[in-house]
C-alpha atoms as a PDB file:
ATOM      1  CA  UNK A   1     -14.189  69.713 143.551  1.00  0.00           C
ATOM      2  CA  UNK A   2     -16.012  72.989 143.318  1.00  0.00           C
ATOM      3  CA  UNK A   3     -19.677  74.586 144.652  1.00  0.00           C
ATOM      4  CA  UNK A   4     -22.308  76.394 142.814  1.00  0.00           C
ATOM      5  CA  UNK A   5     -24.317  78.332 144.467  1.00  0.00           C
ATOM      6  CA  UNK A   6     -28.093  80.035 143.659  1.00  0.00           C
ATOM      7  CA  UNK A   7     -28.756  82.616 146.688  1.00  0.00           C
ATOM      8  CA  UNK A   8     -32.148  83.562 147.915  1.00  0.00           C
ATOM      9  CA  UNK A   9     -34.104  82.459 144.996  1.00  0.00           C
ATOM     10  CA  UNK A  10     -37.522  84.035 145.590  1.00  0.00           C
ATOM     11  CA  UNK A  11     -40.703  82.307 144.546  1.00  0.00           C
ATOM     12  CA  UNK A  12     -44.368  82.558 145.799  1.00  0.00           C
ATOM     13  CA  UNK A  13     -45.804  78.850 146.120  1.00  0.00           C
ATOM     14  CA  UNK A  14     -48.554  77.219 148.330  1.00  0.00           C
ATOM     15  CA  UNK A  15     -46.918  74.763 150.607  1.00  0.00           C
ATOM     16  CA  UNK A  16     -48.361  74.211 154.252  1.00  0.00           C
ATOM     17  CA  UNK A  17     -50.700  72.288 156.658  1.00  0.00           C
ATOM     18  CA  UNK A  18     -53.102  75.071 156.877  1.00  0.00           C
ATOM     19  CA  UNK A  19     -56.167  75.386 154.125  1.00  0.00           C
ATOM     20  CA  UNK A  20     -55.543  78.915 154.064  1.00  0.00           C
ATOM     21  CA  UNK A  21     -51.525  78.250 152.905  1.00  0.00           C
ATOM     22  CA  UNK A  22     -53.004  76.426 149.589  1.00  0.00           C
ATOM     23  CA  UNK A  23     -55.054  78.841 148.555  1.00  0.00           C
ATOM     24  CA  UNK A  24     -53.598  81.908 149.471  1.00  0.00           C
ATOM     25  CA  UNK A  25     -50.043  81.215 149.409  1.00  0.00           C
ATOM     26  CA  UNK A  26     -46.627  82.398 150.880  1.00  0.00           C
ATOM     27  CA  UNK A  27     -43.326  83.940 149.963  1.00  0.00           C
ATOM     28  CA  UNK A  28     -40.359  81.568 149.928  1.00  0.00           C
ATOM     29  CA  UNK A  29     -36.540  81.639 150.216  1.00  0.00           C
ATOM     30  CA  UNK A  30     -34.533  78.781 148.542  1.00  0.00           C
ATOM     31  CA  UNK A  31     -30.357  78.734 148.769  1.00  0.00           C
ATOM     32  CA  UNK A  32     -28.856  75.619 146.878  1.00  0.00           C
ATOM     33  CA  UNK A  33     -25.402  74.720 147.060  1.00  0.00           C
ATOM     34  CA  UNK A  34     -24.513  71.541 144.716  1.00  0.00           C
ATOM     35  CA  UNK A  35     -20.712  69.996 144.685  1.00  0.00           C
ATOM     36  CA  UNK A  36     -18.692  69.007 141.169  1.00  0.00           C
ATOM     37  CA  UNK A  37     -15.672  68.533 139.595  1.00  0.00           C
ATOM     38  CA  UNK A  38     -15.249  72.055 138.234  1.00  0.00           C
ATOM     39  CA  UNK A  39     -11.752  71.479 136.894  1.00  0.00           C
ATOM     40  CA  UNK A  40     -12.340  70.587 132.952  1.00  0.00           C
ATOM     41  CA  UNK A  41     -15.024  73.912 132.837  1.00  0.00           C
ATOM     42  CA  UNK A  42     -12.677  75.916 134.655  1.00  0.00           C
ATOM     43  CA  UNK A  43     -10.104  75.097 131.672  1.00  0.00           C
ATOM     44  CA  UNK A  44     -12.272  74.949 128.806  1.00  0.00           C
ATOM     45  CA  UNK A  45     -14.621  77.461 129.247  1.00  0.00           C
ATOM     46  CA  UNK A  46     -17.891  75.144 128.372  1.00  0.00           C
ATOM     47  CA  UNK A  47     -21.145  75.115 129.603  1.00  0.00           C
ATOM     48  CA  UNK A  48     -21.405  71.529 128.611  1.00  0.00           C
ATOM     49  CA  UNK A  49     -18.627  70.349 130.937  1.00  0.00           C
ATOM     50  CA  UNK A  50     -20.286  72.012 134.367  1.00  0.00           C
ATOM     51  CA  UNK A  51     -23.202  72.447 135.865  1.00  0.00           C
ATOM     52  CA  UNK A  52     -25.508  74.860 134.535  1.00  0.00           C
ATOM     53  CA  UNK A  53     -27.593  77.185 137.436  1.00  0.00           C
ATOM     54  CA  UNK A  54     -29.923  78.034 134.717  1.00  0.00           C
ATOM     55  CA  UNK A  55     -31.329  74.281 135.049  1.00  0.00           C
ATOM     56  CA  UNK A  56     -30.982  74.272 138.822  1.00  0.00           C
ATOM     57  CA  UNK A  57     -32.934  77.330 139.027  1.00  0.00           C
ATOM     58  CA  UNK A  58     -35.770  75.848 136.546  1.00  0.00           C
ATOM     59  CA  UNK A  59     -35.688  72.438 139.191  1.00  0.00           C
ATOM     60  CA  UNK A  60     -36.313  74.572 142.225  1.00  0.00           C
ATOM     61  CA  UNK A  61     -39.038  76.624 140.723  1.00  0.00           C
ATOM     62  CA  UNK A  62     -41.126  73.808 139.219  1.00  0.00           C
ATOM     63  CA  UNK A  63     -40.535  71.683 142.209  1.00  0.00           C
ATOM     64  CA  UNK A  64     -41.816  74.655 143.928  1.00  0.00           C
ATOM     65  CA  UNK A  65     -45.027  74.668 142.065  1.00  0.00           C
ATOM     66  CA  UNK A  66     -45.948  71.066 143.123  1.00  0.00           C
ATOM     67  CA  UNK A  67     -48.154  71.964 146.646  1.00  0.00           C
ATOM     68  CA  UNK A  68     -47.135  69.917 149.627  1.00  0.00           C
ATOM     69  CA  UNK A  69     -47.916  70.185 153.225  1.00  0.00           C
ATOM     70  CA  UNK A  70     -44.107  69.947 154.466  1.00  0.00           C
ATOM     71  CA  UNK A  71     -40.452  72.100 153.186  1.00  0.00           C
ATOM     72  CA  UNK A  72     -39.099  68.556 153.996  1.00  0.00           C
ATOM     73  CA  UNK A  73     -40.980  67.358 150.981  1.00  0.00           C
ATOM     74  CA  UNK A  74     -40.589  69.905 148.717  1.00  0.00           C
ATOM     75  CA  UNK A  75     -36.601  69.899 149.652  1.00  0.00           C
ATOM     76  CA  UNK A  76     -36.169  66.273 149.052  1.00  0.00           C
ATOM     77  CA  UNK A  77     -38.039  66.233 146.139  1.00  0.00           C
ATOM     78  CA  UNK A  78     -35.595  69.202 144.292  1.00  0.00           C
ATOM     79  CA  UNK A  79     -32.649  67.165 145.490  1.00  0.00           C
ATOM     80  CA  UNK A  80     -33.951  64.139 143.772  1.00  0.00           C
ATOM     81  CA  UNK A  81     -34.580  65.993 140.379  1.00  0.00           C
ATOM     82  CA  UNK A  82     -31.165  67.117 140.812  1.00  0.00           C
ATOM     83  CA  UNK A  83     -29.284  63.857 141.317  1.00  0.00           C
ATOM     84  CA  UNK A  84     -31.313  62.279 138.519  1.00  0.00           C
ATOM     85  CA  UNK A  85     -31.059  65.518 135.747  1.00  0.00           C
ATOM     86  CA  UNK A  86     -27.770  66.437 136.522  1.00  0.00           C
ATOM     87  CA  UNK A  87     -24.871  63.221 136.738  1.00  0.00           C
ATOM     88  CA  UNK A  88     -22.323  66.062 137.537  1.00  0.00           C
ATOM     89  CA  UNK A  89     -23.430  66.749 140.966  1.00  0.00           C
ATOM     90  CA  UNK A  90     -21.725  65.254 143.538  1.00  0.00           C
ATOM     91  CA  UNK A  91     -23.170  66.625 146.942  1.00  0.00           C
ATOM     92  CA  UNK A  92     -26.266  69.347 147.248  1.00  0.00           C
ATOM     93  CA  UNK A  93     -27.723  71.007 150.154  1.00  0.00           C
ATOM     94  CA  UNK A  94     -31.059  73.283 150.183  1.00  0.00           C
ATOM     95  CA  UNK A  95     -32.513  75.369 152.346  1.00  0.00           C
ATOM     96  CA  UNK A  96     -36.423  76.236 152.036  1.00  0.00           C
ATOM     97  CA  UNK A  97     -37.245  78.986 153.723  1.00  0.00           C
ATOM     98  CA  UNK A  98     -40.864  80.060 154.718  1.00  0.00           C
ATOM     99  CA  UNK A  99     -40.948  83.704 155.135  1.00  0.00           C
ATOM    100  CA  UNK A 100     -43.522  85.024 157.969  1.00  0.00           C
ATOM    101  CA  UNK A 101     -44.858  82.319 158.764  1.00  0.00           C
ATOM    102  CA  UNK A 102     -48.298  81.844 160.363  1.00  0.00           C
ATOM    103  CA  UNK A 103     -46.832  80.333 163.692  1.00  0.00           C
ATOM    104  CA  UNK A 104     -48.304  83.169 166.322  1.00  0.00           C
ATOM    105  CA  UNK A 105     -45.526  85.440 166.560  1.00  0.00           C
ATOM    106  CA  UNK A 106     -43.604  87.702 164.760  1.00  0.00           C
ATOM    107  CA  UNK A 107     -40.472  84.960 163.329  1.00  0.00           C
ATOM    108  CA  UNK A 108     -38.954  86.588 160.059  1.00  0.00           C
ATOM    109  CA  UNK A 109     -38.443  83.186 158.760  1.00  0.00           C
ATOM    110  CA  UNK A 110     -38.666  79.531 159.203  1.00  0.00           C
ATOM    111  CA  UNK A 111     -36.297  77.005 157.161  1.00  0.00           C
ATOM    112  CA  UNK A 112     -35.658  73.369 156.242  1.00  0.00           C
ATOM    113  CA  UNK A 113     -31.856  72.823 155.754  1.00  0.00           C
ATOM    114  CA  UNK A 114     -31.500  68.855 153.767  1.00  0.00           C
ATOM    115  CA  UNK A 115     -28.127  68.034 152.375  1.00  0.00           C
ATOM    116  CA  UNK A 116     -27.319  64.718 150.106  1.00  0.00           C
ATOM    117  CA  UNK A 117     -24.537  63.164 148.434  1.00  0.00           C
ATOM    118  CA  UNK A 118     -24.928  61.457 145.182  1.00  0.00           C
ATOM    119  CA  UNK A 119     -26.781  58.245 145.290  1.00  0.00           C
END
């Protein structure tokens, strides 16, 4: 087994309870790690035989596109599209992070950590 890893992909997106989040937005932090075998791309130097980040990055931004209320939705939902688009994965965990967050204080960050094995 091996991990890929995409670190702090930054997107802007409009996810949150408050009417004000929908409309006006946020910026957002999202770290993926997804498990595979990476033994036959480590030999044969094909992008067919891994997982490619390119398409895990594409996931995470259009699931990040879809508004929702809750980073628990929006979490789930890339780990879904992941298990169904990509067979190779094994394992994935995400983190969704809200960054200064309208929560009445000064908090750099707030985050939503899911993790998933294959189905």
């Amino acid at each position: 087994m091996g991990k890929i890893k995409l670190n702090n992909i930054r997107v802007h997106a409009q996810h949150g309870c408050l009417k004000e989040e929908s409309i006006i937005g946020s910026d957002y932090r999202v770290d993926l790690e997804v498990a595979a075998d990476l033994s036959k791309p480590s030999q044969s130097d094909q992008l067919k035989e891994t997982v490619d980040y390119v398409h895990l990055n594409n996931i995470v931004k259009e699931e990040m596109r879809v508004k929702s209320k809750l980073l628990e939705h929006v979490a789930k939902r890339i780990l879904d599209r992941i298990f169904l688009e990509i067979p190779r994965v094994e394992n994935a965990e995400i983190s969704v992070s809200k960054i200064n967050p309208p929560i009445g204080g000064d908090v750099e960050s707030v985050a939503v950590v899911l993790s998933k094995p294959k189905p």
